[in-house]
PDB file of N, CA and C in Angstrom:
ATOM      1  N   UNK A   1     140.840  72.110 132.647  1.00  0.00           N
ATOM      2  CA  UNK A   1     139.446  72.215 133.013  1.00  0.00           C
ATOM      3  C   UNK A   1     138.936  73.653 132.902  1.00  0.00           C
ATOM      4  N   UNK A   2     139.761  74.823 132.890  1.00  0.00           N
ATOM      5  CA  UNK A   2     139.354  76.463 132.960  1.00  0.00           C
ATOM      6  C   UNK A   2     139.060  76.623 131.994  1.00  0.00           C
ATOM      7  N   UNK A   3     139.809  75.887 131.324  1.00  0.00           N
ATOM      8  CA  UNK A   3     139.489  76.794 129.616  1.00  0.00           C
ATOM      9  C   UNK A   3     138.000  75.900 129.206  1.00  0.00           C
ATOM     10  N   UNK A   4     138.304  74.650 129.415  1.00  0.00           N
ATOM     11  CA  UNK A   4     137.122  74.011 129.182  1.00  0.00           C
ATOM     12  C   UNK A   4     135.755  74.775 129.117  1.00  0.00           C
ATOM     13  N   UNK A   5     135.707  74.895 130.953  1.00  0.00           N
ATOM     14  CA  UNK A   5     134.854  75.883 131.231  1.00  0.00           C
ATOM     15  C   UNK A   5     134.090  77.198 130.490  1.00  0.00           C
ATOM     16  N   UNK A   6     135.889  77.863 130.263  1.00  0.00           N
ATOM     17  CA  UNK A   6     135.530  79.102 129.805  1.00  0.00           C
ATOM     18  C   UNK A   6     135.322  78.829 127.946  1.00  0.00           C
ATOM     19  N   UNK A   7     135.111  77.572 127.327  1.00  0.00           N
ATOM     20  CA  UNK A   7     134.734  77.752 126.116  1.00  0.00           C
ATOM     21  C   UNK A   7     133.263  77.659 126.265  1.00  0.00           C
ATOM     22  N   UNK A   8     132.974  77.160 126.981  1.00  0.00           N
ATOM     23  CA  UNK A   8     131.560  76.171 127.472  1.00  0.00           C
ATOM     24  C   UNK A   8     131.017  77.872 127.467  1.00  0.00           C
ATOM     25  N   UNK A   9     131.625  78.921 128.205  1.00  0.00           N
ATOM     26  CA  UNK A   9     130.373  80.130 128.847  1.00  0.00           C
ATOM     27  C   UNK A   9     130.648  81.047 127.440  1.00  0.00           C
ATOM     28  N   UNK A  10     131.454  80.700 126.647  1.00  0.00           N
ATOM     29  CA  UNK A  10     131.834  81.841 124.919  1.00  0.00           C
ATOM     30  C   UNK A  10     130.603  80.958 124.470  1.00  0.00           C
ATOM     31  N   UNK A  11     130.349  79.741 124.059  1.00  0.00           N
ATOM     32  CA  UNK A  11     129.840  79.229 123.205  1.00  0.00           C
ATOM     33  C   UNK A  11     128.393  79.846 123.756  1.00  0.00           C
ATOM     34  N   UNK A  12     128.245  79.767 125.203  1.00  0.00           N
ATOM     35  CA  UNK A  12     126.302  79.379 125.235  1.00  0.00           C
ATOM     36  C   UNK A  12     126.260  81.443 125.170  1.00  0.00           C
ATOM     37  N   UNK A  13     127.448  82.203 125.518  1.00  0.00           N
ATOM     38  CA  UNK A  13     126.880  84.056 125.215  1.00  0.00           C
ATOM     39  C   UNK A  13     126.710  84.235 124.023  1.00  0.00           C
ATOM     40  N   UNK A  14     127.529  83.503 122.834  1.00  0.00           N
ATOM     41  CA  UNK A  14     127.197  82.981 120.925  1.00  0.00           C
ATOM     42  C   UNK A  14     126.498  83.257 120.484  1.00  0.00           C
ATOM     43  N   UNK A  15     125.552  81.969 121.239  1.00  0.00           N
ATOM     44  CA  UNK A  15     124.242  81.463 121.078  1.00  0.00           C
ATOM     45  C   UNK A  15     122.836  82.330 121.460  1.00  0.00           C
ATOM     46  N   UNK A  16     123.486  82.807 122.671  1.00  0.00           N
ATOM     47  CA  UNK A  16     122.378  84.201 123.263  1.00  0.00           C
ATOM     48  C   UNK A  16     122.586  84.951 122.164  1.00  0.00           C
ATOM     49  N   UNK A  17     123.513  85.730 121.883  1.00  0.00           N
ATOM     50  CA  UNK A  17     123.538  86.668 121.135  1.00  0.00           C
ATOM     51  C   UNK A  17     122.950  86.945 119.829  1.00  0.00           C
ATOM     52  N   UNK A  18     122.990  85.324 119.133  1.00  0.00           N
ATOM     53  CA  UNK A  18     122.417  84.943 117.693  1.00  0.00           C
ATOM     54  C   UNK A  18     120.998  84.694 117.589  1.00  0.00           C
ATOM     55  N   UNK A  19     120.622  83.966 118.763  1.00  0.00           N
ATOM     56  CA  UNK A  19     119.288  84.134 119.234  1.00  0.00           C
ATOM     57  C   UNK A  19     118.665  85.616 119.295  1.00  0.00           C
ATOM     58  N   UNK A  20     118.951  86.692 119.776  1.00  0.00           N
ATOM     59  CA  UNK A  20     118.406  87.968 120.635  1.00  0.00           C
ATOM     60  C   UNK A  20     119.056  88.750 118.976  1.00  0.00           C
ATOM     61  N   UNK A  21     119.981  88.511 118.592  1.00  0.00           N
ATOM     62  CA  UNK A  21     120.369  89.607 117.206  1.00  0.00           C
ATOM     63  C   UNK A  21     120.142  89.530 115.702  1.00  0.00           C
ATOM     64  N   UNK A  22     120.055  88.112 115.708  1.00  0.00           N
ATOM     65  CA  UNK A  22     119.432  87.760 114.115  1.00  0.00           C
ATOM     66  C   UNK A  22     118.133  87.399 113.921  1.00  0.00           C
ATOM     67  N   UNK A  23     117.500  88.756 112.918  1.00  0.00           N
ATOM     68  CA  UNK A  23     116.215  89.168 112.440  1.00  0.00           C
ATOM     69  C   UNK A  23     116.067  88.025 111.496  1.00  0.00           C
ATOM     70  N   UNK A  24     114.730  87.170 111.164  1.00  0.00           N
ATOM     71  CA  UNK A  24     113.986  86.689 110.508  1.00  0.00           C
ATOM     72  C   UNK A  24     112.836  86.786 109.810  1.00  0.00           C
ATOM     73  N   UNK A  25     112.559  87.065 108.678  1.00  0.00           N
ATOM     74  CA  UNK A  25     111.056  87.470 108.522  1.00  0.00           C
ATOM     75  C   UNK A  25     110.296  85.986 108.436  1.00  0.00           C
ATOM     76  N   UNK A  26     109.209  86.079 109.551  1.00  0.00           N
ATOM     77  CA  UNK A  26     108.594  85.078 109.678  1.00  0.00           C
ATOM     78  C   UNK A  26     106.793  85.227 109.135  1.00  0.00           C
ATOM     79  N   UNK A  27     106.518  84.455 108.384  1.00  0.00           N
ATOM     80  CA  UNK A  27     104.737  84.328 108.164  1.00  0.00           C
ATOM     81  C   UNK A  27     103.928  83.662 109.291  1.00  0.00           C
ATOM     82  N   UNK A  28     102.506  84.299 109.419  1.00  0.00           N
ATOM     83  CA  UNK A  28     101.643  83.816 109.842  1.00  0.00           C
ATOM     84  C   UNK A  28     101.604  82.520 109.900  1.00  0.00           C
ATOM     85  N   UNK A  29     101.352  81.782 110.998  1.00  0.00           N
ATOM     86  CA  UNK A  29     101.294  80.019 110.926  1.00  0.00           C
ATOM     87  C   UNK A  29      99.734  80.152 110.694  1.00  0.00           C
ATOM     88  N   UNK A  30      99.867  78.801 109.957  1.00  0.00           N
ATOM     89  CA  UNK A  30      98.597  78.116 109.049  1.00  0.00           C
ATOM     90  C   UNK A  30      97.272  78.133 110.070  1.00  0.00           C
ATOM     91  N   UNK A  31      97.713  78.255 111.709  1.00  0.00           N
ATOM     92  CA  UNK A  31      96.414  78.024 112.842  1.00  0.00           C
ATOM     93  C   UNK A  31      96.202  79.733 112.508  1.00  0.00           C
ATOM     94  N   UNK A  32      96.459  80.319 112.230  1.00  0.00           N
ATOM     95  CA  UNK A  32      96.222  81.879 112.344  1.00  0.00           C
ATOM     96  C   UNK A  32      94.458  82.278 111.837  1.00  0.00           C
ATOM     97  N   UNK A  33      93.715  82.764 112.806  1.00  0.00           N
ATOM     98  CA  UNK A  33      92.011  82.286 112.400  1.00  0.00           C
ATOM     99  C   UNK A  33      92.013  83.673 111.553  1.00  0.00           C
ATOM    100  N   UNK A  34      91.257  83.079 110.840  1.00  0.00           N
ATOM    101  CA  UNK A  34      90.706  84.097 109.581  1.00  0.00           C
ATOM    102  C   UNK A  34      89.127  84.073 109.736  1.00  0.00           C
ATOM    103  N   UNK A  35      88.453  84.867 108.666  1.00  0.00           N
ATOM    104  CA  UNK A  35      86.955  84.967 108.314  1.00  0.00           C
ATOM    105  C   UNK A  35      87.065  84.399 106.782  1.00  0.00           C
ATOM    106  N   UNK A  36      86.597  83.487 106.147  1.00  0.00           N
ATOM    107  CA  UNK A  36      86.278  82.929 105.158  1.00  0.00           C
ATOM    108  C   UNK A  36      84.970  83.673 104.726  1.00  0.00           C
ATOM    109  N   UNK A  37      84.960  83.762 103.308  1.00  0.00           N
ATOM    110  CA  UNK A  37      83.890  84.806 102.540  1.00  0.00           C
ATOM    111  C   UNK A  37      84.048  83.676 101.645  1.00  0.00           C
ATOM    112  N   UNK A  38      82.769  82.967 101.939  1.00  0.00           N
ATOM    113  CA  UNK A  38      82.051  81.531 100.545  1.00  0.00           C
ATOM    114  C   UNK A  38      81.634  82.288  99.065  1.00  0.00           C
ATOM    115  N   UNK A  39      81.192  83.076  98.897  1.00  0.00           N
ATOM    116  CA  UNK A  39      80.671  83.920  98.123  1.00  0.00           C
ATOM    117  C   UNK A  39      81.480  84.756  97.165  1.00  0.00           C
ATOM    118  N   UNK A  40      82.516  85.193  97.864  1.00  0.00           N
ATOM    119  CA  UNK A  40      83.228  85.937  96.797  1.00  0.00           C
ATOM    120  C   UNK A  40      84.698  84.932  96.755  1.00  0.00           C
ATOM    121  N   UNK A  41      85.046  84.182  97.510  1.00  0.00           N
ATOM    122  CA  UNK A  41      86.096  83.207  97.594  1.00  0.00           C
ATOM    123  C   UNK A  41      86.999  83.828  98.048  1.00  0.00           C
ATOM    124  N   UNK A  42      87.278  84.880  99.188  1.00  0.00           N
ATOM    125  CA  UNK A  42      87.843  85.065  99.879  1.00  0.00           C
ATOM    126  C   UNK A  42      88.309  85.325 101.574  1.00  0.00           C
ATOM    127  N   UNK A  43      89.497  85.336 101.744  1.00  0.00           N
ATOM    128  CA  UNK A  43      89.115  85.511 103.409  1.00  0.00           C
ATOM    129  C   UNK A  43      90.027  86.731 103.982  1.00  0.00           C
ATOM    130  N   UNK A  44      89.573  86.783 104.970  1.00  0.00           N
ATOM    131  CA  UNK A  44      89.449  88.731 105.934  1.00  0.00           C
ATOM    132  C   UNK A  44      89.959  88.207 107.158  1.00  0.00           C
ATOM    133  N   UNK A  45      91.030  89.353 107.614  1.00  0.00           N
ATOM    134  CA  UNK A  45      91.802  89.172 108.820  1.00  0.00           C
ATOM    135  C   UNK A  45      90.820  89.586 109.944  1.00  0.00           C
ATOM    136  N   UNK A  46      90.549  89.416 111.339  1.00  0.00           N
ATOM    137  CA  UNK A  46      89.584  89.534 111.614  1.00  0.00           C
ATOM    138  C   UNK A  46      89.659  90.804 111.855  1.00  0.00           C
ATOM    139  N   UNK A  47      91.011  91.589 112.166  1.00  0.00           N
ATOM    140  CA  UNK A  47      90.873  93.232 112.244  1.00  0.00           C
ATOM    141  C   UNK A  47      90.303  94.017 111.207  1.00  0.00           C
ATOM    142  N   UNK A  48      89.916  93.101 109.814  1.00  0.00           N
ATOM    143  CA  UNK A  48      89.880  94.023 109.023  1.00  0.00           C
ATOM    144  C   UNK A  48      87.804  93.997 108.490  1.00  0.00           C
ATOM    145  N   UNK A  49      87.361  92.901 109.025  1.00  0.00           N
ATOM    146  CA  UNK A  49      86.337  92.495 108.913  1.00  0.00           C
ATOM    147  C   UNK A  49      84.975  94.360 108.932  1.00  0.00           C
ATOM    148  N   UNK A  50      85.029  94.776 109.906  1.00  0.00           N
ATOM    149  CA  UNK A  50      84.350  96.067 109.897  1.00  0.00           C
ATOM    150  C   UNK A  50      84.641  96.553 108.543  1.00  0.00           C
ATOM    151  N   UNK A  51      85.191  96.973 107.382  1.00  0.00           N
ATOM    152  CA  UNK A  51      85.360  97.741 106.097  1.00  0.00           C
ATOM    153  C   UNK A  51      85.115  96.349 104.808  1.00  0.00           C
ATOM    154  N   UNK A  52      85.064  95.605 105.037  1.00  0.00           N
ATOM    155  CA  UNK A  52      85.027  94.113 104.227  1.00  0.00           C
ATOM    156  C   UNK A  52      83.842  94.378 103.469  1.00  0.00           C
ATOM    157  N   UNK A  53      84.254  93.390 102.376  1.00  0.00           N
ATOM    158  CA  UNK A  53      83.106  93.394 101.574  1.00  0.00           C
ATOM    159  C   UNK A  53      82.477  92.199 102.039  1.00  0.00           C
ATOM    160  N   UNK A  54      81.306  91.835 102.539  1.00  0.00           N
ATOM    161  CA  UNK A  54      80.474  90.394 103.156  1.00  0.00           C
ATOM    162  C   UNK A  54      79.256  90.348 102.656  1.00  0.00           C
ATOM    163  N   UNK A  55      79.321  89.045 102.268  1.00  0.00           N
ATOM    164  CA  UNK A  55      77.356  88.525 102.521  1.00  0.00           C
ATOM    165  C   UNK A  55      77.795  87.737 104.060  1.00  0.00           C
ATOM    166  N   UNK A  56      76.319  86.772 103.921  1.00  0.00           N
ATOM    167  CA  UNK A  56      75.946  86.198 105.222  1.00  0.00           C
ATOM    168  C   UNK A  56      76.477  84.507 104.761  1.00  0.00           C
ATOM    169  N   UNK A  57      77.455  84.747 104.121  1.00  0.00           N
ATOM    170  CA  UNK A  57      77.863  83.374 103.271  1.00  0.00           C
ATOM    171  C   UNK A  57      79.536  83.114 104.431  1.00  0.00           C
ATOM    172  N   UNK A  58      79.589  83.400 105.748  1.00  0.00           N
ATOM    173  CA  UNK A  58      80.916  83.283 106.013  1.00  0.00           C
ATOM    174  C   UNK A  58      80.945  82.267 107.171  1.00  0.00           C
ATOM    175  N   UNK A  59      82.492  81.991 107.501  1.00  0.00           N
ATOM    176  CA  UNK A  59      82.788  81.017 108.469  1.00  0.00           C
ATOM    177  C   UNK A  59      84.039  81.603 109.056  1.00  0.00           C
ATOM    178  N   UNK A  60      83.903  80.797 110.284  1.00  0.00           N
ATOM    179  CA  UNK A  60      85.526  80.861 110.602  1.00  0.00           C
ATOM    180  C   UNK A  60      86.251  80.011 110.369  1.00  0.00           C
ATOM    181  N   UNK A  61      87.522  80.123 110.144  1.00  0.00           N
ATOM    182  CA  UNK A  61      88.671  79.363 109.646  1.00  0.00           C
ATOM    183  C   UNK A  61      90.019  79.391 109.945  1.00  0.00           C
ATOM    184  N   UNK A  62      90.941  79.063 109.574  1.00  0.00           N
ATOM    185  CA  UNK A  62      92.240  79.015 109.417  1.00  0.00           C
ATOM    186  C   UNK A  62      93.015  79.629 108.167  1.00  0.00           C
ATOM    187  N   UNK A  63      93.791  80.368 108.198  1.00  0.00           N
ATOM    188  CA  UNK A  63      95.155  80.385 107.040  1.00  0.00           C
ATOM    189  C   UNK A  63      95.406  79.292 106.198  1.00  0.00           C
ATOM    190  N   UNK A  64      95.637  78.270 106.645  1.00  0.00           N
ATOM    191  CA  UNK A  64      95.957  77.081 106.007  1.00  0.00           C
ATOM    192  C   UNK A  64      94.532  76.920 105.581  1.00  0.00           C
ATOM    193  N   UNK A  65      93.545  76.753 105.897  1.00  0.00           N
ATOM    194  CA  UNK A  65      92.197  76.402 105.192  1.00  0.00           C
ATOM    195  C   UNK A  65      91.982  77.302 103.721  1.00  0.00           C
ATOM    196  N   UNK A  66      92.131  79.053 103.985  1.00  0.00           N
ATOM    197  CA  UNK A  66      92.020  79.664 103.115  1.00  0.00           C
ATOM    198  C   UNK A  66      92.850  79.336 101.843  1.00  0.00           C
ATOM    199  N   UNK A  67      94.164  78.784 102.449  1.00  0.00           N
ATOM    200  CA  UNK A  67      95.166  79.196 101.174  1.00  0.00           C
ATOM    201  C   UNK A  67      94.624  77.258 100.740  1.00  0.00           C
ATOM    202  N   UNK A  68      94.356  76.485 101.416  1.00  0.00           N
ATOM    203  CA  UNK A  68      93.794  75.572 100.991  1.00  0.00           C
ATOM    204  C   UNK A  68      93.011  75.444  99.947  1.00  0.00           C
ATOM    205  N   UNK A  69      91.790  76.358  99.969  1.00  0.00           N
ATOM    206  CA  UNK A  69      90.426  76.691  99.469  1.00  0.00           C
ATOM    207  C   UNK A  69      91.332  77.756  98.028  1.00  0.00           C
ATOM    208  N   UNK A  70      92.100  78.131  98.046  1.00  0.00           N
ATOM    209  CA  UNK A  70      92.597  78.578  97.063  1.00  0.00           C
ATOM    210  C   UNK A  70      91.619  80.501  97.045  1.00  0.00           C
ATOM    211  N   UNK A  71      91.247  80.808  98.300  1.00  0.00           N
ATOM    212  CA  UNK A  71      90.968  82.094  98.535  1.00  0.00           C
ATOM    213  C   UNK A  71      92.047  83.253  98.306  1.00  0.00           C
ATOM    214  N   UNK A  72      91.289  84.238  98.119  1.00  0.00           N
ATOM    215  CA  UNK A  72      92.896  85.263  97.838  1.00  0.00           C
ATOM    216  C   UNK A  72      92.015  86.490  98.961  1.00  0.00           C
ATOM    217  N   UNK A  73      92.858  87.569  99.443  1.00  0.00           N
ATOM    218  CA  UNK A  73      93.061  88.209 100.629  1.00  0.00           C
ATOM    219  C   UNK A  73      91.647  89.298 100.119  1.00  0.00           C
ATOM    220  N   UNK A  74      90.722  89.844 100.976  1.00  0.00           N
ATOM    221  CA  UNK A  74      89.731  90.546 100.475  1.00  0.00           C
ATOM    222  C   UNK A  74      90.412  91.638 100.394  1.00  0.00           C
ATOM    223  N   UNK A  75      90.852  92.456 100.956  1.00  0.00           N
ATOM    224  CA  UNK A  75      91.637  94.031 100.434  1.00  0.00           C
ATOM    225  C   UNK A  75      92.909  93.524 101.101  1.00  0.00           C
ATOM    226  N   UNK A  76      93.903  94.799 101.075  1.00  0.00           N
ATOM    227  CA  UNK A  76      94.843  95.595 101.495  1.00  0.00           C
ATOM    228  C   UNK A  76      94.932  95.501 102.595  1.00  0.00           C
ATOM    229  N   UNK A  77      94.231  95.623 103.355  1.00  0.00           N
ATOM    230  CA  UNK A  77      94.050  95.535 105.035  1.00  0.00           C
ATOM    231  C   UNK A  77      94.454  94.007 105.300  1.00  0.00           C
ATOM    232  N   UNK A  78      93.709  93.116 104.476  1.00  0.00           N
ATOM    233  CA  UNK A  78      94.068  91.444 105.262  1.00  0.00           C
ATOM    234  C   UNK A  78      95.156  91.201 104.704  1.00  0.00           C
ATOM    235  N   UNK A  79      95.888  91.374 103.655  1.00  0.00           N
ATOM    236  CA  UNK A  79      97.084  91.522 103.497  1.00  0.00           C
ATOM    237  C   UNK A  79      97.905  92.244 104.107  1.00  0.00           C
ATOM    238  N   UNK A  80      97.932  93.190 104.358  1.00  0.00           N
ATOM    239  CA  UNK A  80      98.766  93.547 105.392  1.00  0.00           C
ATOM    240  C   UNK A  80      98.759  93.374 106.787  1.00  0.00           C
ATOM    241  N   UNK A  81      97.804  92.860 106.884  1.00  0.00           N
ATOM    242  CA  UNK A  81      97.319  92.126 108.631  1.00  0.00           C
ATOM    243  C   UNK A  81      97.943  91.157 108.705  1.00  0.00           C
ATOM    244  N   UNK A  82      98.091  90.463 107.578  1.00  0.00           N
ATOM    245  CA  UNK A  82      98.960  88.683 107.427  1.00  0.00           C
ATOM    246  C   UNK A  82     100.036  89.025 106.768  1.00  0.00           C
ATOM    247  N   UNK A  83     100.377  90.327 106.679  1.00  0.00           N
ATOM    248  CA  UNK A  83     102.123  90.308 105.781  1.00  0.00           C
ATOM    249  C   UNK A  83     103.269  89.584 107.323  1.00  0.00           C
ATOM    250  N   UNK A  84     104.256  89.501 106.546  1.00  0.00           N
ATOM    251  CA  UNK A  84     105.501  88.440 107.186  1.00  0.00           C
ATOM    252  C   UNK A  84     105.710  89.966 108.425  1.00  0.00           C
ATOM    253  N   UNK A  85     106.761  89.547 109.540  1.00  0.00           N
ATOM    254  CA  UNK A  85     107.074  90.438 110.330  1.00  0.00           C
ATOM    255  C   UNK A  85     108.555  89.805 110.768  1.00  0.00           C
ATOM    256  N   UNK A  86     109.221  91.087 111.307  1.00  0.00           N
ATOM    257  CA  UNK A  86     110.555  90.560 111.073  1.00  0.00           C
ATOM    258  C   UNK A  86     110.944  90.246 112.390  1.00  0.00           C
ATOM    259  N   UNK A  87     111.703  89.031 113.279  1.00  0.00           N
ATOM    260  CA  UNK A  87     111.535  89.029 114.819  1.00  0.00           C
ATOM    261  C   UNK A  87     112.883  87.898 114.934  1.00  0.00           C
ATOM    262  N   UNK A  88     113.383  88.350 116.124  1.00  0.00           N
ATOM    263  CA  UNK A  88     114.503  87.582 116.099  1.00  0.00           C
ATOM    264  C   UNK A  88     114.292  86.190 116.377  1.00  0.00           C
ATOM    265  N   UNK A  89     115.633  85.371 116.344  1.00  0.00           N
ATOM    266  CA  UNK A  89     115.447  83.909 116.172  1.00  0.00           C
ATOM    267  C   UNK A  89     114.771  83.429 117.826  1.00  0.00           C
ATOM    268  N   UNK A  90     114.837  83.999 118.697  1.00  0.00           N
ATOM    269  CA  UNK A  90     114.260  83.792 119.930  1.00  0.00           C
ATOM    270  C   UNK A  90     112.886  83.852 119.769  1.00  0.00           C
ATOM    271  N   UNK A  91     112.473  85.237 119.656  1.00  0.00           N
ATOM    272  CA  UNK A  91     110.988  85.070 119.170  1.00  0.00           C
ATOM    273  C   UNK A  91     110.321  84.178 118.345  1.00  0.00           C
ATOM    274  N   UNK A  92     110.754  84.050 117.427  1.00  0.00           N
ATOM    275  CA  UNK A  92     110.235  83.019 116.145  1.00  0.00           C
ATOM    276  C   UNK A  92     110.150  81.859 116.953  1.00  0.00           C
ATOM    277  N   UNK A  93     110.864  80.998 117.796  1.00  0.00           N
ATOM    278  CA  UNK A  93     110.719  79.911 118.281  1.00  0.00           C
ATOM    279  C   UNK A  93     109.662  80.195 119.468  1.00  0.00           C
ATOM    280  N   UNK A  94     110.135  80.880 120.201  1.00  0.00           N
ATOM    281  CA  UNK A  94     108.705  81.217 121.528  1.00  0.00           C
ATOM    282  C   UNK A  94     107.041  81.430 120.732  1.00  0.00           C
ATOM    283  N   UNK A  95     106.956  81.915 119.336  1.00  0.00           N
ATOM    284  CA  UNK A  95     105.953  82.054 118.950  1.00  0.00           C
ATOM    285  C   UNK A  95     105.212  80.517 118.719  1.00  0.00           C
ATOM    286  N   UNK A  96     106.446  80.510 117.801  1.00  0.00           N
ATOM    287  CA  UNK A  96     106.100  78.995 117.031  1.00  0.00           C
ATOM    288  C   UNK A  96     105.487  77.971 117.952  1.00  0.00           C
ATOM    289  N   UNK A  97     106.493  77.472 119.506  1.00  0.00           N
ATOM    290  CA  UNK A  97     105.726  76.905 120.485  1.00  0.00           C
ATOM    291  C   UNK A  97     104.942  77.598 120.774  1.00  0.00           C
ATOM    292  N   UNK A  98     104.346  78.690 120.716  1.00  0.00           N
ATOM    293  CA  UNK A  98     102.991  78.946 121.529  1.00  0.00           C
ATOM    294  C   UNK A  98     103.248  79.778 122.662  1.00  0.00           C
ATOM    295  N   UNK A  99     104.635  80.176 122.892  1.00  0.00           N
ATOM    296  CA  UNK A  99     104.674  80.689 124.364  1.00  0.00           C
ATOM    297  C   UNK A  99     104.781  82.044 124.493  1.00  0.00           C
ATOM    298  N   UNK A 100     104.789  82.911 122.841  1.00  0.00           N
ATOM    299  CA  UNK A 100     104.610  84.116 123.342  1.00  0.00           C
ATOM    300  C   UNK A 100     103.377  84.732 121.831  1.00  0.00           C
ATOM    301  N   UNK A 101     102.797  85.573 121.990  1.00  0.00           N
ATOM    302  CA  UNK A 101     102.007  86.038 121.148  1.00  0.00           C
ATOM    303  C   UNK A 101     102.448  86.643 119.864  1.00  0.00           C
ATOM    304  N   UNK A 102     101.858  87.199 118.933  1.00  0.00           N
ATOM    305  CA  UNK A 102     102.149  87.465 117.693  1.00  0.00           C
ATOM    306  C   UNK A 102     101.123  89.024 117.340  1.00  0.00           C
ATOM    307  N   UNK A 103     101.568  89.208 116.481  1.00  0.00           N
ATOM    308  CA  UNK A 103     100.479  90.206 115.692  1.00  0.00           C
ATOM    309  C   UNK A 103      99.301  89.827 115.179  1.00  0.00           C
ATOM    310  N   UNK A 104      99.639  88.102 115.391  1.00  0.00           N
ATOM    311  CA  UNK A 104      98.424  87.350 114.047  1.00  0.00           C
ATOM    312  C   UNK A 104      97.501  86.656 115.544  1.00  0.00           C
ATOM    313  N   UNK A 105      97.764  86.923 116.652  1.00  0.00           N
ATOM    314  CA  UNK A 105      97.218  86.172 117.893  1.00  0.00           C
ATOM    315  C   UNK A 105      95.725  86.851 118.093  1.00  0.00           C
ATOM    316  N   UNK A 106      94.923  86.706 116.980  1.00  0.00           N
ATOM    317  CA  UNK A 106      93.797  87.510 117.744  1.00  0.00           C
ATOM    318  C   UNK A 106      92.667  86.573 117.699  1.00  0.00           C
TER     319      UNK A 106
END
């Protein structure tokens, strides 16, 4: 029964460890709200919206809508606002449910 035990407490410190030490680069999920630009067919991270090129042709949206709509990124800035980020396997899942925030949480 000890050893039992004591495989039972190796396996679940493993698991902590692989969780908390292995980096993932993870993308923006598809709910991630964007600014849609009808006009030029593209969409703007909302940090980057102040330097953007805009008419009065816009909406709000989703990631998944944009890449839907077949939009491509207005500069440098919304691309790098939505580039991948690298976060361990703990994070990636707390994000994914919703339970902890992101870079893309705005």
């Amino acid at each position: 029964m000890r050893s039992k035990s004591m495989l039972v407490m190796v396996a679940v410190v493993v698991v902590i460890l692989c969780l908390t030490l292995i980096k993932v680069n993870v993308s923006p999920p598809g709910k991630t709200r964007i600014i849609l630009e009808h006009t030029y067919k593209t969409y703007i991270a909302p940090s980057c919206f102040e330097q953007a090129k805009v008419t009065n042709n816009l909406a709000d949206s989703t990631l998944s809508k944009a890449q839907e709509l077949k939009y491509e990124p207005e500069s440098a800035c919304t691309e790098q606002a939505l580039g991948k980020e690298k976060m361990s396997l703990l994070d990636t899942i707390l994000v994914k449910a919703g339970l902890k925030s992101s870079k893309w949480s705005w």
